[in-house]
C-alpha atoms as a PDB file:
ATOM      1  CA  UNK A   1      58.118  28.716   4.732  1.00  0.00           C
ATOM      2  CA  UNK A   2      55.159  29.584   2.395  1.00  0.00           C
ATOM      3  CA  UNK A   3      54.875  32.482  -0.144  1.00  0.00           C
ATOM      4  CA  UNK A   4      53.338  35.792   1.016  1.00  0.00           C
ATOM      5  CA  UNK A   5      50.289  35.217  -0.615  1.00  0.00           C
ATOM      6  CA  UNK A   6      48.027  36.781   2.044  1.00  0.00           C
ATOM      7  CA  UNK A   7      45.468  34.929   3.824  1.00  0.00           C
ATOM      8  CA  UNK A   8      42.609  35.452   1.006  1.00  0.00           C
ATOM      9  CA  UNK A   9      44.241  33.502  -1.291  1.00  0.00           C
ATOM     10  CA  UNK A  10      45.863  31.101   1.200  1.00  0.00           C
ATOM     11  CA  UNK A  11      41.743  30.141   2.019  1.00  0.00           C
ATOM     12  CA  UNK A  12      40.639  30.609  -1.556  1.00  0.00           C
ATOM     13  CA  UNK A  13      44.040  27.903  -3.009  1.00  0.00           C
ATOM     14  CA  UNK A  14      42.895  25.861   0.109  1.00  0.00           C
ATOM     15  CA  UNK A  15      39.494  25.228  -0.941  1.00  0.00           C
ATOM     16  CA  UNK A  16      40.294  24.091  -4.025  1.00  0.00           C
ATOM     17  CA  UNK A  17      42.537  21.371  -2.008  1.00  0.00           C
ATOM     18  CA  UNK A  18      41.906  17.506  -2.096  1.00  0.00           C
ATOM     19  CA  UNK A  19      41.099  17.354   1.224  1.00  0.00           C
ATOM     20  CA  UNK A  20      37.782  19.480   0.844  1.00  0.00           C
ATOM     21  CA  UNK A  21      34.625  17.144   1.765  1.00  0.00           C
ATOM     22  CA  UNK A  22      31.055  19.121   1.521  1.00  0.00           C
ATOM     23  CA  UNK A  23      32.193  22.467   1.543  1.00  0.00           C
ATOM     24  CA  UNK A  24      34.935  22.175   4.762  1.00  0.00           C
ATOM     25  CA  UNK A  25      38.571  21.999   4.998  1.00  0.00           C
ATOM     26  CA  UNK A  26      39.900  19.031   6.608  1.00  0.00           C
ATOM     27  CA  UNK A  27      42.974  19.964   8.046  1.00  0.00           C
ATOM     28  CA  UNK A  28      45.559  17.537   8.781  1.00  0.00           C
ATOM     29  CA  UNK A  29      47.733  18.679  11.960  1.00  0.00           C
ATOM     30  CA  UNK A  30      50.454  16.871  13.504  1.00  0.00           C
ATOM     31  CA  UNK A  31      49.575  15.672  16.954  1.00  0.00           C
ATOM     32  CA  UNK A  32      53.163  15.186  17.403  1.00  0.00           C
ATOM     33  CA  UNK A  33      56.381  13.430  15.430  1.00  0.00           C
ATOM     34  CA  UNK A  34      54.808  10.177  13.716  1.00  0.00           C
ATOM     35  CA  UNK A  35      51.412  11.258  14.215  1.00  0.00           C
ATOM     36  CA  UNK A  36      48.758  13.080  12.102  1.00  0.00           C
ATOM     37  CA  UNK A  37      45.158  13.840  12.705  1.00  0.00           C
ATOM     38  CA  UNK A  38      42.151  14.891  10.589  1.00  0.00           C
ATOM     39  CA  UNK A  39      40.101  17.550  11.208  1.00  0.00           C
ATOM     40  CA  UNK A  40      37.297  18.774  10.222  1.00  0.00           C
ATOM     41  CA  UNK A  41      35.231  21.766  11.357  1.00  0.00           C
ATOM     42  CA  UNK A  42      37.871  24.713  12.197  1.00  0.00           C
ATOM     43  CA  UNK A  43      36.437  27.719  11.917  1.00  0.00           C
ATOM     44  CA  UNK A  44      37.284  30.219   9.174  1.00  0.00           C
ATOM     45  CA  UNK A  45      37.523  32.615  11.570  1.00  0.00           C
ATOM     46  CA  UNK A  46      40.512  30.527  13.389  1.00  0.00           C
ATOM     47  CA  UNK A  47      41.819  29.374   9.961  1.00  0.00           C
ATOM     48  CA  UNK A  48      42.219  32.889   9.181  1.00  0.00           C
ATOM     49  CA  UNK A  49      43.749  33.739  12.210  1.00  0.00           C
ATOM     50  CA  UNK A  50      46.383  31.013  12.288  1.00  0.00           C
ATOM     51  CA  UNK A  51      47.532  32.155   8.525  1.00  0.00           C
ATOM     52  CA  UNK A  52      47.805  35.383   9.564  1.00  0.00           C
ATOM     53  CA  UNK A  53      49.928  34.871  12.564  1.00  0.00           C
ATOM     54  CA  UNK A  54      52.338  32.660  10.373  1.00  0.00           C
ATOM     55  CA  UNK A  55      52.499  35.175   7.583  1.00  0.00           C
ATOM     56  CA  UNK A  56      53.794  37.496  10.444  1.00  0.00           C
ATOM     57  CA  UNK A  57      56.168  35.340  11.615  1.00  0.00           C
ATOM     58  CA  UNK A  58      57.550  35.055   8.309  1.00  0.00           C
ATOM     59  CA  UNK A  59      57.691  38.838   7.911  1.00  0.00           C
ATOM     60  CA  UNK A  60      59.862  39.328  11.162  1.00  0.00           C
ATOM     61  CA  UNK A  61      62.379  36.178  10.014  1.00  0.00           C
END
């Protein structure tokens, strides 16, 4: 469980990440136990939308 940072700074930490390559996120996800993927090409939109709906998660817990 993260901080309650809200999702502005969430993106704006994030783009300051390693993983930035010309100006877009690549996200590494879990495909499932033992196995990562890269991607590349989310969204902001669905970035956004996937901080939020952890950050409300969180706020129920």
């Amino acid at each position: 469980r993260g901080p309650a940072l809200g999702v502005d700074r969430y993106l704006d930490l994030m783009s300051h990440d390693k993983k930035m390559e010309a100006g877009r996120l690549r996200l590494v996800l879990l495909a499932r136990i033992g196995e990562a993927l890269v991607h590349a090409g989310a969204p902001e939109a669905e970035i956004r939308a996937a901080i939020a709906a952890r950050s409300a998660d969180h706020s129920r817990q």
